[in-house]
C-alpha atoms as a PDB file:
ATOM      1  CA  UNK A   1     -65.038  56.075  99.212  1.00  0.00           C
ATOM      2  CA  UNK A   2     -61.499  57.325  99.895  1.00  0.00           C
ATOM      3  CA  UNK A   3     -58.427  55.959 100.406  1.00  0.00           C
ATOM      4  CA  UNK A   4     -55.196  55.762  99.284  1.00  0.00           C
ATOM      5  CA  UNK A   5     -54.086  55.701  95.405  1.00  0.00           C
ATOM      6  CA  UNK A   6     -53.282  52.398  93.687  1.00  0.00           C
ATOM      7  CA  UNK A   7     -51.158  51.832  90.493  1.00  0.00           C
ATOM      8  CA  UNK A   8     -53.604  51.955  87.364  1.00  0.00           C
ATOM      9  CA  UNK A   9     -54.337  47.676  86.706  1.00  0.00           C
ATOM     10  CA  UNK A  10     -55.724  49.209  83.002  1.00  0.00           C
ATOM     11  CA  UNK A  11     -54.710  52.324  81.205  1.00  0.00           C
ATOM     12  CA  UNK A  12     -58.227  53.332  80.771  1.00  0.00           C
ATOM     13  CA  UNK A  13     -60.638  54.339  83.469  1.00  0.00           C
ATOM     14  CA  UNK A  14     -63.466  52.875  81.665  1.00  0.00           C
ATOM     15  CA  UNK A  15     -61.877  49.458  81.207  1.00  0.00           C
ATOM     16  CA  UNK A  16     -61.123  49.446  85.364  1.00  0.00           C
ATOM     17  CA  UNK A  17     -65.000  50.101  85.598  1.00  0.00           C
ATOM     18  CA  UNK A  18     -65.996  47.406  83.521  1.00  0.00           C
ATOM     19  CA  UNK A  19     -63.339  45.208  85.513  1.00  0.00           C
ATOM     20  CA  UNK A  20     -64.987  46.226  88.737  1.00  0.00           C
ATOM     21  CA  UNK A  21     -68.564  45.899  87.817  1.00  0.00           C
ATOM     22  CA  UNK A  22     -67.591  42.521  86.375  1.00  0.00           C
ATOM     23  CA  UNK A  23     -66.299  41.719  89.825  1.00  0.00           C
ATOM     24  CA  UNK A  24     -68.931  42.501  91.993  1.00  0.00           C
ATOM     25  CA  UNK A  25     -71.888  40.708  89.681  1.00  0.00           C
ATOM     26  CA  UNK A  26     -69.333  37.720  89.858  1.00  0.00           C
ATOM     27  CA  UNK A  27     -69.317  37.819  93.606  1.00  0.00           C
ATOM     28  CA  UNK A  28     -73.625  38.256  93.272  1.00  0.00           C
ATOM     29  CA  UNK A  29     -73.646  35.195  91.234  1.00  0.00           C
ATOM     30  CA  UNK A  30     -71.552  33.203  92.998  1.00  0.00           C
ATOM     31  CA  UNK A  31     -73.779  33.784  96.106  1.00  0.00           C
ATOM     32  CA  UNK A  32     -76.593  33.260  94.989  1.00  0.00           C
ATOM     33  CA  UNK A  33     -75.247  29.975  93.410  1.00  0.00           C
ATOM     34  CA  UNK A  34     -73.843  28.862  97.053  1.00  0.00           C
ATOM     35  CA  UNK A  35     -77.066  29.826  98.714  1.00  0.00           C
ATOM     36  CA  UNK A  36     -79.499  27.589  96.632  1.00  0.00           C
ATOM     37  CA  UNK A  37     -77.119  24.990  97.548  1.00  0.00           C
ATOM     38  CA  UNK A  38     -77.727  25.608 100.970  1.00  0.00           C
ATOM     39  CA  UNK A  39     -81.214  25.557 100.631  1.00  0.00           C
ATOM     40  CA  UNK A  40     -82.749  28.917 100.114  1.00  0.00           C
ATOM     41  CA  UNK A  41     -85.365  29.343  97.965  1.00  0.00           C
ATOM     42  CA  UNK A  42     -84.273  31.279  94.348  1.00  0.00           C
ATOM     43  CA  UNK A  43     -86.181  34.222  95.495  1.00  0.00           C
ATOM     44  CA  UNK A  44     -84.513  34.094  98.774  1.00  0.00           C
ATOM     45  CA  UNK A  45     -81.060  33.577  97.539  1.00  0.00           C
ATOM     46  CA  UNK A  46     -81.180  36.428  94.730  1.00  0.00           C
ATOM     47  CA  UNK A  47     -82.496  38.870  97.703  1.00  0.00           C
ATOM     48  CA  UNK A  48     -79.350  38.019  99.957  1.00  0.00           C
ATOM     49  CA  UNK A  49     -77.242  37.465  97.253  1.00  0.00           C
ATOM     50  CA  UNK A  50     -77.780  41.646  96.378  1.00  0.00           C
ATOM     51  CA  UNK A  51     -77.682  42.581 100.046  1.00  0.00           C
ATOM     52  CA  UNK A  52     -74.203  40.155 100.690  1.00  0.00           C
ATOM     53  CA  UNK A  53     -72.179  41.782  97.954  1.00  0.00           C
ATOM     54  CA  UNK A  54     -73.920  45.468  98.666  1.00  0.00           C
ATOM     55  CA  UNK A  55     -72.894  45.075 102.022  1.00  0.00           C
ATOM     56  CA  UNK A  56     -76.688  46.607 102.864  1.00  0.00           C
ATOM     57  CA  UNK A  57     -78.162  43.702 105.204  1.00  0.00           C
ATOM     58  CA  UNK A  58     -81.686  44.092 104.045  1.00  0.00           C
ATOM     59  CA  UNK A  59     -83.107  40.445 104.586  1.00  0.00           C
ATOM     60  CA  UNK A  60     -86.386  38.951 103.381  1.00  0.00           C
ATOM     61  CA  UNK A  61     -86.858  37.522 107.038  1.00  0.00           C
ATOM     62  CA  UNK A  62     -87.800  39.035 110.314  1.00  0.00           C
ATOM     63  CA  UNK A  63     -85.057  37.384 112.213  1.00  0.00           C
ATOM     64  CA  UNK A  64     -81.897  37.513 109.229  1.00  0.00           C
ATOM     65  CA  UNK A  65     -80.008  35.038 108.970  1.00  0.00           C
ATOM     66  CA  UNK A  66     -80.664  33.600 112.115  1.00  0.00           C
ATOM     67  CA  UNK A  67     -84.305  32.169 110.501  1.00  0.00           C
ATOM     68  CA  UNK A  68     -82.579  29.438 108.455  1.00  0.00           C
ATOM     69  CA  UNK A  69     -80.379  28.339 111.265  1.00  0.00           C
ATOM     70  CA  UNK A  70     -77.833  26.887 109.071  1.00  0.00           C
ATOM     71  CA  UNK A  71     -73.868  26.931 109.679  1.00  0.00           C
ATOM     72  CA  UNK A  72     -72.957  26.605 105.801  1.00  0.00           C
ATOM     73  CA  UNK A  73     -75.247  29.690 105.616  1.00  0.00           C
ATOM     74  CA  UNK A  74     -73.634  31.494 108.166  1.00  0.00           C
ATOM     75  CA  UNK A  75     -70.391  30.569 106.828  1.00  0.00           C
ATOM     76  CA  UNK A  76     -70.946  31.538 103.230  1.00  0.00           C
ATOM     77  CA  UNK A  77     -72.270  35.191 103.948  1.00  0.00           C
ATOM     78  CA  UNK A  78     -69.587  35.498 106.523  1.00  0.00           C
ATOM     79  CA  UNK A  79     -66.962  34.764 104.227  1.00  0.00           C
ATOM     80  CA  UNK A  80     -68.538  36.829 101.167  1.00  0.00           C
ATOM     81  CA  UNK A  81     -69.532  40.248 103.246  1.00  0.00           C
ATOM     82  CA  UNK A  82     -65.600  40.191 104.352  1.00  0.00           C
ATOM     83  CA  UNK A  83     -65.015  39.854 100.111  1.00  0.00           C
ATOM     84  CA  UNK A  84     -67.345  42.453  99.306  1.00  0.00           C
ATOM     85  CA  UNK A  85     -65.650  44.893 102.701  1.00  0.00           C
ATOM     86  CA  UNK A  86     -62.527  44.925 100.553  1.00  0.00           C
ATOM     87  CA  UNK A  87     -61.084  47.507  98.136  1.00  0.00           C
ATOM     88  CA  UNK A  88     -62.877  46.492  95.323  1.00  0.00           C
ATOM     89  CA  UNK A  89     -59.343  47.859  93.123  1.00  0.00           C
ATOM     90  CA  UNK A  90     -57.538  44.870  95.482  1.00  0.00           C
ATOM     91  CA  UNK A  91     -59.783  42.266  94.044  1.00  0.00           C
ATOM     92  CA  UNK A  92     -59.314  43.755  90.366  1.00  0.00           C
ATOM     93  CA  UNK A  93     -55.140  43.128  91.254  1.00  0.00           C
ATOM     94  CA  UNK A  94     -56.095  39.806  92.176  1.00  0.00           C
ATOM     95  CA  UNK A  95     -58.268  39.290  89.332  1.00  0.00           C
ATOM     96  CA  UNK A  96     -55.668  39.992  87.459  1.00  0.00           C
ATOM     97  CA  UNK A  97     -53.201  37.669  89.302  1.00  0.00           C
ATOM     98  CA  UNK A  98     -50.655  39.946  91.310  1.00  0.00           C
ATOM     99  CA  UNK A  99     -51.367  38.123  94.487  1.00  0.00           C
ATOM    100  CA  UNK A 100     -48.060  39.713  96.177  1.00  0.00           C
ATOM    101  CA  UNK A 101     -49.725  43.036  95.542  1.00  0.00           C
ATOM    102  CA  UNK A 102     -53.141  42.249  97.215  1.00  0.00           C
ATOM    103  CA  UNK A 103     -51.492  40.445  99.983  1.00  0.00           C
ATOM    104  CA  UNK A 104     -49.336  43.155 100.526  1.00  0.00           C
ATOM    105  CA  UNK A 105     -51.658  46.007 101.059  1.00  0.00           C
ATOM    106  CA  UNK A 106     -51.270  47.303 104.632  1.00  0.00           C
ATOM    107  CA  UNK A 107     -55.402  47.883 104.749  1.00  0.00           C
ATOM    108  CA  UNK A 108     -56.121  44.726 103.892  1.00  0.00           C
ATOM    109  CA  UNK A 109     -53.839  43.243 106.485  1.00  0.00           C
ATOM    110  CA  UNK A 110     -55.744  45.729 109.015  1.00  0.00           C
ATOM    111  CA  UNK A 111     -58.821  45.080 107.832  1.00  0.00           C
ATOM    112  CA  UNK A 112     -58.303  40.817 108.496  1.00  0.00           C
ATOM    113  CA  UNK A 113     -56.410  41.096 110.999  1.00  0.00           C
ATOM    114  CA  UNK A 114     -59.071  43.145 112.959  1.00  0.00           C
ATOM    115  CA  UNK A 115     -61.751  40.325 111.898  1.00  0.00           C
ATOM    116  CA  UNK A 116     -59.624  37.769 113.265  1.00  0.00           C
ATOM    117  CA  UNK A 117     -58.533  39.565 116.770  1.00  0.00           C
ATOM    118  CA  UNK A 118     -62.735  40.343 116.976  1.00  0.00           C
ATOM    119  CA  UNK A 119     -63.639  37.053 116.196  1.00  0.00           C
ATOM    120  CA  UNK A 120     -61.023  35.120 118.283  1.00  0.00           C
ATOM    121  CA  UNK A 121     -62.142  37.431 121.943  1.00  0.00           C
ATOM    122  CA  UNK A 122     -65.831  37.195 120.940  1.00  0.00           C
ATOM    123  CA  UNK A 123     -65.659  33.581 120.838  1.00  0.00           C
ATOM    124  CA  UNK A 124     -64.016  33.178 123.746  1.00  0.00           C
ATOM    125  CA  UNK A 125     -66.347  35.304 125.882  1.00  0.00           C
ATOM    126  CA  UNK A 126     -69.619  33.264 123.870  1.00  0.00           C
ATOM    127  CA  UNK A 127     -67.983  30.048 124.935  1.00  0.00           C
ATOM    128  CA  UNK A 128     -67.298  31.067 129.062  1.00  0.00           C
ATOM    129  CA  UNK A 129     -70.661  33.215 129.025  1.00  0.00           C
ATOM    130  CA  UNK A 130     -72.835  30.684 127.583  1.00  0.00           C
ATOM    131  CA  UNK A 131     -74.252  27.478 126.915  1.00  0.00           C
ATOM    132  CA  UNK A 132     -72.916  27.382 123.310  1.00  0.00           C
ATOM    133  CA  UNK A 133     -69.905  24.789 122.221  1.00  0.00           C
ATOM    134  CA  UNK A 134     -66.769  26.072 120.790  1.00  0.00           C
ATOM    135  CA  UNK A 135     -67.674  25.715 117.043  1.00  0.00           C
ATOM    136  CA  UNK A 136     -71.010  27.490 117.480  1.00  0.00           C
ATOM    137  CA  UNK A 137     -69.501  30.092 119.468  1.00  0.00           C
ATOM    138  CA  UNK A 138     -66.713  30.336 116.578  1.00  0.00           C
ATOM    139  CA  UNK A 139     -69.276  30.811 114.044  1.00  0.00           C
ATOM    140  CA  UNK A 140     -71.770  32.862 115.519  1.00  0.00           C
ATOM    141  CA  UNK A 141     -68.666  35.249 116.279  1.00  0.00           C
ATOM    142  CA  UNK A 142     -67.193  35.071 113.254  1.00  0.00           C
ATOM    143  CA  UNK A 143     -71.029  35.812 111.666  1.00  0.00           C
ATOM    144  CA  UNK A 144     -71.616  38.739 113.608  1.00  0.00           C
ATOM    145  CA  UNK A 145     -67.708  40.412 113.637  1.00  0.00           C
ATOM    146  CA  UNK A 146     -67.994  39.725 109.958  1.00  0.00           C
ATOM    147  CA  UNK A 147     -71.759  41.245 109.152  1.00  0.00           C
ATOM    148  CA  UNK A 148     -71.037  44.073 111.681  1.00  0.00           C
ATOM    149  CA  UNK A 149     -67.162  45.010 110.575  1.00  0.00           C
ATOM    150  CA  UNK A 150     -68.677  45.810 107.267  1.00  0.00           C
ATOM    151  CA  UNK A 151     -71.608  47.758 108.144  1.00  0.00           C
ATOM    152  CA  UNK A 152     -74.166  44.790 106.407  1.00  0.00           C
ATOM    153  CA  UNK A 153     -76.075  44.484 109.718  1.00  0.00           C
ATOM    154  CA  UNK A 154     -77.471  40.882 108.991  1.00  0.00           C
ATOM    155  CA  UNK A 155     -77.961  38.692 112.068  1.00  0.00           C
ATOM    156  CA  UNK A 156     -77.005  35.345 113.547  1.00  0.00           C
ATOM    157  CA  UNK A 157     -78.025  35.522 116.923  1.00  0.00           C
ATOM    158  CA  UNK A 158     -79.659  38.173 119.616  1.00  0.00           C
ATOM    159  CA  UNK A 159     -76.285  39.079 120.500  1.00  0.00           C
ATOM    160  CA  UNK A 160     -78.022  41.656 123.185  1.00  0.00           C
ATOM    161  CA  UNK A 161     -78.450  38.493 125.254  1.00  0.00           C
ATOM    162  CA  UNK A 162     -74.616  38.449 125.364  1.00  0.00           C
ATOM    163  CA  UNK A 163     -72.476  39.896 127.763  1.00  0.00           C
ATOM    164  CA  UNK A 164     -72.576  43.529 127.800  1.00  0.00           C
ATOM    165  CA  UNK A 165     -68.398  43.442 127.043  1.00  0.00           C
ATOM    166  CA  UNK A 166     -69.602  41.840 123.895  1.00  0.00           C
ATOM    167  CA  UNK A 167     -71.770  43.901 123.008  1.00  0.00           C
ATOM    168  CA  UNK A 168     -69.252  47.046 123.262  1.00  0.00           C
ATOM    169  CA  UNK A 169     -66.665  44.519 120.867  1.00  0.00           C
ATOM    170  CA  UNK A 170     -69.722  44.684 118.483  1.00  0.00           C
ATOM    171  CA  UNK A 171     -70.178  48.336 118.601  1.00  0.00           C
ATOM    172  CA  UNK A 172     -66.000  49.574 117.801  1.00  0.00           C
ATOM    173  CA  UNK A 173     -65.992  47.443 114.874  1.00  0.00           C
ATOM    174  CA  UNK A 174     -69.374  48.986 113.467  1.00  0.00           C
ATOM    175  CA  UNK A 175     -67.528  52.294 113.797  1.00  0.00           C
ATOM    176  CA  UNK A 176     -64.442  51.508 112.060  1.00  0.00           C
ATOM    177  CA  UNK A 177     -66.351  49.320 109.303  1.00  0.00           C
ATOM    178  CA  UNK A 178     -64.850  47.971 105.833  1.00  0.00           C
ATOM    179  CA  UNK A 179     -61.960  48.994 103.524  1.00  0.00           C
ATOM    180  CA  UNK A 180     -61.708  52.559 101.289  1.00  0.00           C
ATOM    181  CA  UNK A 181     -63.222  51.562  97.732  1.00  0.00           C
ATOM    182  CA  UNK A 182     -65.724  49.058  98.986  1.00  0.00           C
ATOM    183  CA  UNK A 183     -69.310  48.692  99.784  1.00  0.00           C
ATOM    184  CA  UNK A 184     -68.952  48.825 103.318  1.00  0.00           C
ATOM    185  CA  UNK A 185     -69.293  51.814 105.285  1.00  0.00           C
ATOM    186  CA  UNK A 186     -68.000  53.002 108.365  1.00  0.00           C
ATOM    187  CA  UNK A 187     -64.888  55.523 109.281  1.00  0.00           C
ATOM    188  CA  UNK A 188     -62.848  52.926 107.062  1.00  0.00           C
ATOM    189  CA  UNK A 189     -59.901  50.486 108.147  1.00  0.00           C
ATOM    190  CA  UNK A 190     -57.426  53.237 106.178  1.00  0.00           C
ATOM    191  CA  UNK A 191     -58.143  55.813 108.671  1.00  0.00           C
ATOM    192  CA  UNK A 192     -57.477  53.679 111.626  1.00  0.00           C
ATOM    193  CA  UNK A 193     -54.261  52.902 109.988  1.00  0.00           C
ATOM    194  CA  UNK A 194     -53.195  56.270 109.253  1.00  0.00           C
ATOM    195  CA  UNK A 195     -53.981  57.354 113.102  1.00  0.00           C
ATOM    196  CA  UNK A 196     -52.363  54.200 114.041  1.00  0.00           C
ATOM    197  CA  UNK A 197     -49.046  55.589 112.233  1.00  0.00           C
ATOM    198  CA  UNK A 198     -49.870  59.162 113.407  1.00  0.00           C
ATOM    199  CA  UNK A 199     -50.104  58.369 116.938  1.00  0.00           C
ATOM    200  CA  UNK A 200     -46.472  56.170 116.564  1.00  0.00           C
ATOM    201  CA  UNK A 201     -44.795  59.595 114.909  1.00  0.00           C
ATOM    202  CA  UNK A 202     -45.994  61.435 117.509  1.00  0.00           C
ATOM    203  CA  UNK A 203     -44.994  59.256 120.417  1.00  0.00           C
ATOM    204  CA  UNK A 204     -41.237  59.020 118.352  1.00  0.00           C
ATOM    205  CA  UNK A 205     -40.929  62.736 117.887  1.00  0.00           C
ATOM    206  CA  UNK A 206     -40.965  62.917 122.090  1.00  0.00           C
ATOM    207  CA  UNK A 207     -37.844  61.207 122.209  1.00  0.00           C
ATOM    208  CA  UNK A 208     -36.343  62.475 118.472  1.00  0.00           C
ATOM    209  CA  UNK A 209     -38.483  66.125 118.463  1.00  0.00           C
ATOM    210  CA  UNK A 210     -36.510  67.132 115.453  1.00  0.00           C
ATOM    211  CA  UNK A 211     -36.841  63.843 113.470  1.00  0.00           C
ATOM    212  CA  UNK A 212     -38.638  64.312 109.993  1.00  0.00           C
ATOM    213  CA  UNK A 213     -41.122  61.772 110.370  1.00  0.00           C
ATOM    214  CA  UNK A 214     -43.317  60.963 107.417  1.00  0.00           C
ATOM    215  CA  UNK A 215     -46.500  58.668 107.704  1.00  0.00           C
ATOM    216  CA  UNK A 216     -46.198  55.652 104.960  1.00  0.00           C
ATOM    217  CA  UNK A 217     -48.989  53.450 103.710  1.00  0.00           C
ATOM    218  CA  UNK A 218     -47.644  50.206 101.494  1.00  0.00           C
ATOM    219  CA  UNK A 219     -44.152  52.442 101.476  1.00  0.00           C
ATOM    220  CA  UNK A 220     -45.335  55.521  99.574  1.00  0.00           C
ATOM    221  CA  UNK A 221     -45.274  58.842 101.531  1.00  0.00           C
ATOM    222  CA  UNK A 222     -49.283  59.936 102.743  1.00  0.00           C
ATOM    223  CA  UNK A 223     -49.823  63.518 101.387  1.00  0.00           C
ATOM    224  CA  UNK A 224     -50.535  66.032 104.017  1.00  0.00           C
ATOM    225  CA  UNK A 225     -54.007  66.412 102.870  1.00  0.00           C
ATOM    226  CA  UNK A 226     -55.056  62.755 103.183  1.00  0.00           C
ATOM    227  CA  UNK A 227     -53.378  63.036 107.175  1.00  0.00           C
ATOM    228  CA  UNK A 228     -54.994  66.573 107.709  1.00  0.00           C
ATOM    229  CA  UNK A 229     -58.691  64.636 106.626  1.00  0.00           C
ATOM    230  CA  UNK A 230     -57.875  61.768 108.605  1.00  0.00           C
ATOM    231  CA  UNK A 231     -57.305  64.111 111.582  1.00  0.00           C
END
């Protein structure tokens, strides 16, 4: 996926790849642990577990998620789709333990700061709209915001029985999707950043037309190629 450059975490490429592959079966085995906790069956957990951390959806039920109708369920793929929708090179900083780097990252803020706005208006419309109390309408949000944000597709409820408003929340953050360098697809949380920037340059260089105005991402300069593909 693209994105934006990081500083090398390992001198060698192939030692980063080991890193990263040793990161996402980590995140596969740690699902699969927390769903047979939660009462899936092995088979059942090892199937979700793949899709979870792939970001892919696929489900081994007709109706998702929404068959085992179970809130720790809900919360533990929620939680571990938004892991696997981040720049897999983050986690391997955070891995490593340079937190202030990962927390840093102006994607990553993006990225859960989008899942938070999304999930905070969705719940509020489930809870006016419908019958649903405030925690169900919290996590069904959250579920769906997370699952949809990151392109894995799996699903808590038959959200086309909500409001159509709802339904148009759903659809923006299946376009803009997950972080650069992850599983998730979608036109990628760096993009909307960089356009984000773009469009404040451009609205600047109406009141400063000569100003030299550079677009930064985590205070290095963008290239002109990476803005001319955003574009």
């Amino acid at each position: 996926a693209s994105g934006l450059p990081y500083d090398k975490v390992f001198p060698r490429i192939g030692v980063t790849a080991k890193w990263i592959w040793s990161i996402y079966l980590g995140l596969t085995g740690i699902i699969i642990a927390l769903l047979l906790l939660g009462g899936m069956t092995p088979f059942d957990s090892i199937c979700h577990s793949f899709s979870a951390a792939a970001t892919g959806g696929y489900s081994t039920k007709q109706a998702s998620i929404a068959y085992y109708n179970s809130p720790y369920i809900y919360y533990v793929i929620s939680v571990f789709t938004i892991i696997s929708g981040t720049n897999f090179t983050l986690l391997l900083l955070f891995v490593n333990g340079k937190f202030r780097k990962f927390f840093q990252d102006a994607e990553l803020k993006w990225y859960l700061t989008s899942i938070l706005l999304f999930t905070v208006i969705i719940t509020i419309g489930l809870n006016h709209t419908t019958s649903l109390g405030l925690e169900e309408s919290f996590r069904k949000a959250f579920f769906q915001v997370a699952t949809l944000h990151t392109s894995t597709g799996f699903v808590a409820d038959d959200y086309m029985a909500w409001e159509p408003v709802l339904w148009g929340l759903l659809v923006v953050i299946m376009i803009i999707g997950g972080c650069a360098g992850s599983t998730a697809g979608g036109f990628k949380c760096i993009r909307m950043l960089i356009l984000t920037k773009i469009s404040g340059n451009e609205f600047k260089r109406i009141i400063h037309p000569n100003a030299v105005l550079p677009v930064k991402v985590n205070k290095q300069i963008v290239s002109s190629n990476i803005v001319s593909g955003v574009l």
